[in-house]
N, C-alpha and C. Protein backbone atom coordinates (compact mmCIF):
# COMPACT_ATOMS: atom_id res chain seq x y z
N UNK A 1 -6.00 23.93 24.76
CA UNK A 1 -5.26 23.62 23.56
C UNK A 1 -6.25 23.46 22.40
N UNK A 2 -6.13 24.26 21.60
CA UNK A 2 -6.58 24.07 19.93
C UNK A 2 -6.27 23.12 19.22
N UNK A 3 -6.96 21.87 18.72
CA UNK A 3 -6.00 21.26 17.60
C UNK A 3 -7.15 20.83 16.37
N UNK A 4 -6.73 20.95 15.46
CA UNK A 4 -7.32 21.28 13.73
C UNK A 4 -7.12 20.06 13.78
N UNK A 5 -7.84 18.89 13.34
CA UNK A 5 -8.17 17.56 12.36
C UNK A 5 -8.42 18.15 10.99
N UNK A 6 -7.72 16.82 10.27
CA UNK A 6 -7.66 16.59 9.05
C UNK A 6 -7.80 15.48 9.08
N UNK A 7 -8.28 15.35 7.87
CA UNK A 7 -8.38 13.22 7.58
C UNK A 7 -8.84 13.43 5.80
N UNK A 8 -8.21 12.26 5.29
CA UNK A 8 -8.27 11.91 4.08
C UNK A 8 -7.87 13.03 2.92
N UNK A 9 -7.09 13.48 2.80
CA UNK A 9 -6.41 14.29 2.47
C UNK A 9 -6.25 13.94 0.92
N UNK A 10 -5.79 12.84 1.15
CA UNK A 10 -5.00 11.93 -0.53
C UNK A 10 -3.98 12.74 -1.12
N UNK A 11 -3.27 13.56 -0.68
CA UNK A 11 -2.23 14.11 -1.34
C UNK A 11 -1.57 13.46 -2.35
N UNK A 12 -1.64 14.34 -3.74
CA UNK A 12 -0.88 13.29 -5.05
C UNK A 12 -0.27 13.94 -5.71
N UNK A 13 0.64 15.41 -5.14
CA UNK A 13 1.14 16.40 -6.25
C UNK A 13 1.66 17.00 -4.88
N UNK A 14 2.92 17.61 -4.91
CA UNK A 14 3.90 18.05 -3.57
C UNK A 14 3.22 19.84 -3.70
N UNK A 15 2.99 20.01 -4.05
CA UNK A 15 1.97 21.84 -4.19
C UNK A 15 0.46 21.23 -4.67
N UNK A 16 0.00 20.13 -3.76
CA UNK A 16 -1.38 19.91 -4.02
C UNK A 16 -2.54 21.26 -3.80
N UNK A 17 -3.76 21.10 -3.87
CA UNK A 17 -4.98 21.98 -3.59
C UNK A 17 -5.05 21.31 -2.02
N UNK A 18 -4.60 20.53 -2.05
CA UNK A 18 -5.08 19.98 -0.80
C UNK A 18 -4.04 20.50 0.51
N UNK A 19 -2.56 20.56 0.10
CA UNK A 19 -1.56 21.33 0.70
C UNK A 19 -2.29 22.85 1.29
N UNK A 20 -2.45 23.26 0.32
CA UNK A 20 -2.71 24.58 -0.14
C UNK A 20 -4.36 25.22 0.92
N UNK A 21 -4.99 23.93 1.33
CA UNK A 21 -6.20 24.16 1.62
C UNK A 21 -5.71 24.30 3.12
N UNK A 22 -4.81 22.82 3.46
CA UNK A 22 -4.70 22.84 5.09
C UNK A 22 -3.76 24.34 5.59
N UNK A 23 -3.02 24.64 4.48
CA UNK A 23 -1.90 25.80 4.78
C UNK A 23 -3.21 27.12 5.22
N UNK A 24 -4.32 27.20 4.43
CA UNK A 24 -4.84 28.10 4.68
C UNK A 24 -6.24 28.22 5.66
N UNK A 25 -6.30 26.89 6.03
CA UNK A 25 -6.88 26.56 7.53
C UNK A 25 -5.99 26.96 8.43
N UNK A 26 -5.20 26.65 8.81
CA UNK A 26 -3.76 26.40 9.67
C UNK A 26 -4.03 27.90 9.81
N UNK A 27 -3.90 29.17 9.14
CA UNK A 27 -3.28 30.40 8.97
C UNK A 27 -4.75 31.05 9.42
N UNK A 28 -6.08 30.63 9.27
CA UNK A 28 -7.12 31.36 9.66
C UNK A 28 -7.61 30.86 11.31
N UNK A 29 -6.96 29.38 11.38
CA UNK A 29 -7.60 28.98 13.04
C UNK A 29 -6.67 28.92 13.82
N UNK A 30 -5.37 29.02 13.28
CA UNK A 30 -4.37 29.23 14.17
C UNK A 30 -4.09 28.14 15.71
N UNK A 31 -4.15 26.76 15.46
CA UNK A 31 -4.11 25.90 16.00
C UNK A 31 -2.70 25.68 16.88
N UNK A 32 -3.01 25.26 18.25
CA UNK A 32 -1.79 24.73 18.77
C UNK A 32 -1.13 23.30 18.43
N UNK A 33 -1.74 22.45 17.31
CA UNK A 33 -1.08 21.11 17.00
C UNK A 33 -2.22 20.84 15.67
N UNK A 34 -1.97 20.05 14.64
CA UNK A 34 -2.40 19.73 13.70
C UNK A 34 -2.68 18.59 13.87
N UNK A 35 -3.98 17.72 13.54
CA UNK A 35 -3.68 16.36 13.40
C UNK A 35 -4.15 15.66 12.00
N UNK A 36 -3.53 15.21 11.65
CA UNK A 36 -3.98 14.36 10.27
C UNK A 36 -4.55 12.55 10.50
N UNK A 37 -5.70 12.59 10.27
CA UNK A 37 -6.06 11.51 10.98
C UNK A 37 -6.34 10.04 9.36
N UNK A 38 -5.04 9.76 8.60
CA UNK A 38 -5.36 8.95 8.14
C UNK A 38 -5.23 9.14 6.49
N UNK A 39 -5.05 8.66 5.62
CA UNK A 39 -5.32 8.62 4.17
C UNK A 39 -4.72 10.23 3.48
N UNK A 40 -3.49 10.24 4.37
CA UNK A 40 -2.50 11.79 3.76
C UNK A 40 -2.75 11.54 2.63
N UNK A 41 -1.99 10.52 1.60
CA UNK A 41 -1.12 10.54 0.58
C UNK A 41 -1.83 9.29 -0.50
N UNK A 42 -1.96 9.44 -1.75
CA UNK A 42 -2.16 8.73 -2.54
C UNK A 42 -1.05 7.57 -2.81
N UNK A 43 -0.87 6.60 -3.39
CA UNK A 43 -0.01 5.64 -3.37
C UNK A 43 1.23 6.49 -4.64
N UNK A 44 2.20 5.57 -5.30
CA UNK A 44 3.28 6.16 -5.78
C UNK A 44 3.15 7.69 -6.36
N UNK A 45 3.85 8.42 -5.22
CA UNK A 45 4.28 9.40 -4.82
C UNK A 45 5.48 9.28 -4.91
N UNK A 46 6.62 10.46 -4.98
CA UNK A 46 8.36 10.62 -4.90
C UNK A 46 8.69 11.38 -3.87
N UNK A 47 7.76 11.96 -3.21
CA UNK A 47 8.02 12.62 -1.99
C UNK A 47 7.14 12.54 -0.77
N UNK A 48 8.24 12.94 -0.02
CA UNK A 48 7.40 12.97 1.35
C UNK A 48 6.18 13.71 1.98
N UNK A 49 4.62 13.36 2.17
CA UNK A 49 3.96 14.27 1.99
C UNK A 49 4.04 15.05 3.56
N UNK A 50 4.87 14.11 4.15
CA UNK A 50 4.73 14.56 6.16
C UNK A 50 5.31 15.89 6.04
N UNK A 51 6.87 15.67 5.30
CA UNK A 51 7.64 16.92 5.04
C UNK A 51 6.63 18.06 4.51
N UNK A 52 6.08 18.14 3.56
CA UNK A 52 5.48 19.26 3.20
C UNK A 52 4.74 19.57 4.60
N UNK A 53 3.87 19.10 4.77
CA UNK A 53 2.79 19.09 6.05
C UNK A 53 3.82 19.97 7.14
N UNK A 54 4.89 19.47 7.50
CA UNK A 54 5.09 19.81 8.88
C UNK A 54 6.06 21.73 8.05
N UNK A 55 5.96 21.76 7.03
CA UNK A 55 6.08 23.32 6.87
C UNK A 55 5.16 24.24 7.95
N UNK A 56 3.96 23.59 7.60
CA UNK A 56 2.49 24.59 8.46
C UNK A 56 2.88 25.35 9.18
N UNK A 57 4.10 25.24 9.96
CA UNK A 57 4.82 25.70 11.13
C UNK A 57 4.06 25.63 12.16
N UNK A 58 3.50 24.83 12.47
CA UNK A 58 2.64 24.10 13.95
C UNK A 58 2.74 22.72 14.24
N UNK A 59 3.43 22.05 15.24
CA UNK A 59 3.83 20.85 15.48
C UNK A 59 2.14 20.07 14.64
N UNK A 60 2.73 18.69 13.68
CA UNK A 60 1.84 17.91 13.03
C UNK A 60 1.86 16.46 13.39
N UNK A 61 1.28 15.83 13.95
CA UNK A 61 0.93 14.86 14.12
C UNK A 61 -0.03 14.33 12.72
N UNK A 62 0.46 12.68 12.13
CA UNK A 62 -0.03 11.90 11.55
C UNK A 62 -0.35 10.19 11.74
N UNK A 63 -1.16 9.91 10.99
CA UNK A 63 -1.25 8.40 11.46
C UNK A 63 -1.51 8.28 9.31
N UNK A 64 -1.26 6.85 9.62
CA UNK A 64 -1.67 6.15 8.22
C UNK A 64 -2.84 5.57 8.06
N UNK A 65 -3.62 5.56 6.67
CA UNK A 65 -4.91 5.26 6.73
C UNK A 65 -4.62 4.09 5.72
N UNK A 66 -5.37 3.26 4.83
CA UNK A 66 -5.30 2.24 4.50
C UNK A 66 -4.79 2.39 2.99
N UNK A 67 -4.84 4.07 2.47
CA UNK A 67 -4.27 4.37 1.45
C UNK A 67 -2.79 4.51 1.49
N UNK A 68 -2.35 4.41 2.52
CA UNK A 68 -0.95 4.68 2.07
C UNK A 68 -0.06 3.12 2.30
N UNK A 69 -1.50 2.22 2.56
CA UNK A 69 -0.50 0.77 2.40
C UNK A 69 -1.16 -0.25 1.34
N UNK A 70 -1.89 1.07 0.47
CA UNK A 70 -3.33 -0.11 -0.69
C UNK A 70 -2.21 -0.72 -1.89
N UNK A 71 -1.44 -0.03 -1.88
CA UNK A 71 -0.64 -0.42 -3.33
C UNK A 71 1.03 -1.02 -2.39
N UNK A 72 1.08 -0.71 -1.17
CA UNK A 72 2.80 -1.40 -0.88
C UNK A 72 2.73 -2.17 0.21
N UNK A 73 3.54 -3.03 0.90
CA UNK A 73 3.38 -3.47 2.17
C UNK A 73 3.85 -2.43 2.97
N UNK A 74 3.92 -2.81 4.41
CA UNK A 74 3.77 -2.28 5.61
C UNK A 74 5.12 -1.57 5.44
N UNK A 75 6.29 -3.07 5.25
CA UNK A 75 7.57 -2.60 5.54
C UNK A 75 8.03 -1.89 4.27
N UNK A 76 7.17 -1.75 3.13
CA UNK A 76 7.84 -0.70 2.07
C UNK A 76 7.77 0.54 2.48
N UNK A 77 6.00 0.62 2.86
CA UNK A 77 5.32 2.02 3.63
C UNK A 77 6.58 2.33 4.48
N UNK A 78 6.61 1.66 5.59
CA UNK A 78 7.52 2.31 6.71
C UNK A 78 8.85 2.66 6.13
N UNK A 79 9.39 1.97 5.82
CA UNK A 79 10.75 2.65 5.54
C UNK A 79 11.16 3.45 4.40
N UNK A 80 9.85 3.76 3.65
CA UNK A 80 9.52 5.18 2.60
C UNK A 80 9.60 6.56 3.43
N UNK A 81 9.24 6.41 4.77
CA UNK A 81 9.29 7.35 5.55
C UNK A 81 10.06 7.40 7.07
């Protein structure tokens, strides 16, 4: 099994460079699972950055890094998503 890490990403724009970078990893290594290990998303955001992510069309696995709870609590984080 192949799987592509990512980490710290900071996604802060839903057609980020950073979208745009993993889409075109994804498409040259051709991975059996994605993993995002931490710090997807910059704080107030209006969208979901998992949703974009799991476009890649390769099952995505994520975890949260300390940026996506620097500006909200736990239970805002969680139930944002």
């Amino acid at each position: 099994m192949k799987i592509l890490c990512l980490a710290d990403l900071h996604i802060q724009a839903t057609k980020s460079l950073q979208i745009k970078q993993a889409e075109d990893i994804v498409k040259k290594t051709d991975p059996d699972l994605v993993l995002v290990a931490g710090d997807v998303f910059e704080h107030n955001i209006d969208f979901n950055p998992f949703k974009e992510l799991s476009k890649l069309k390769k099952p995505v696995v994520c975890c949260f890094g300390n940026h996506e709870f620097a500006y909200s609590s736990v239970e805002k984080t969680k139930s944002f998503y």
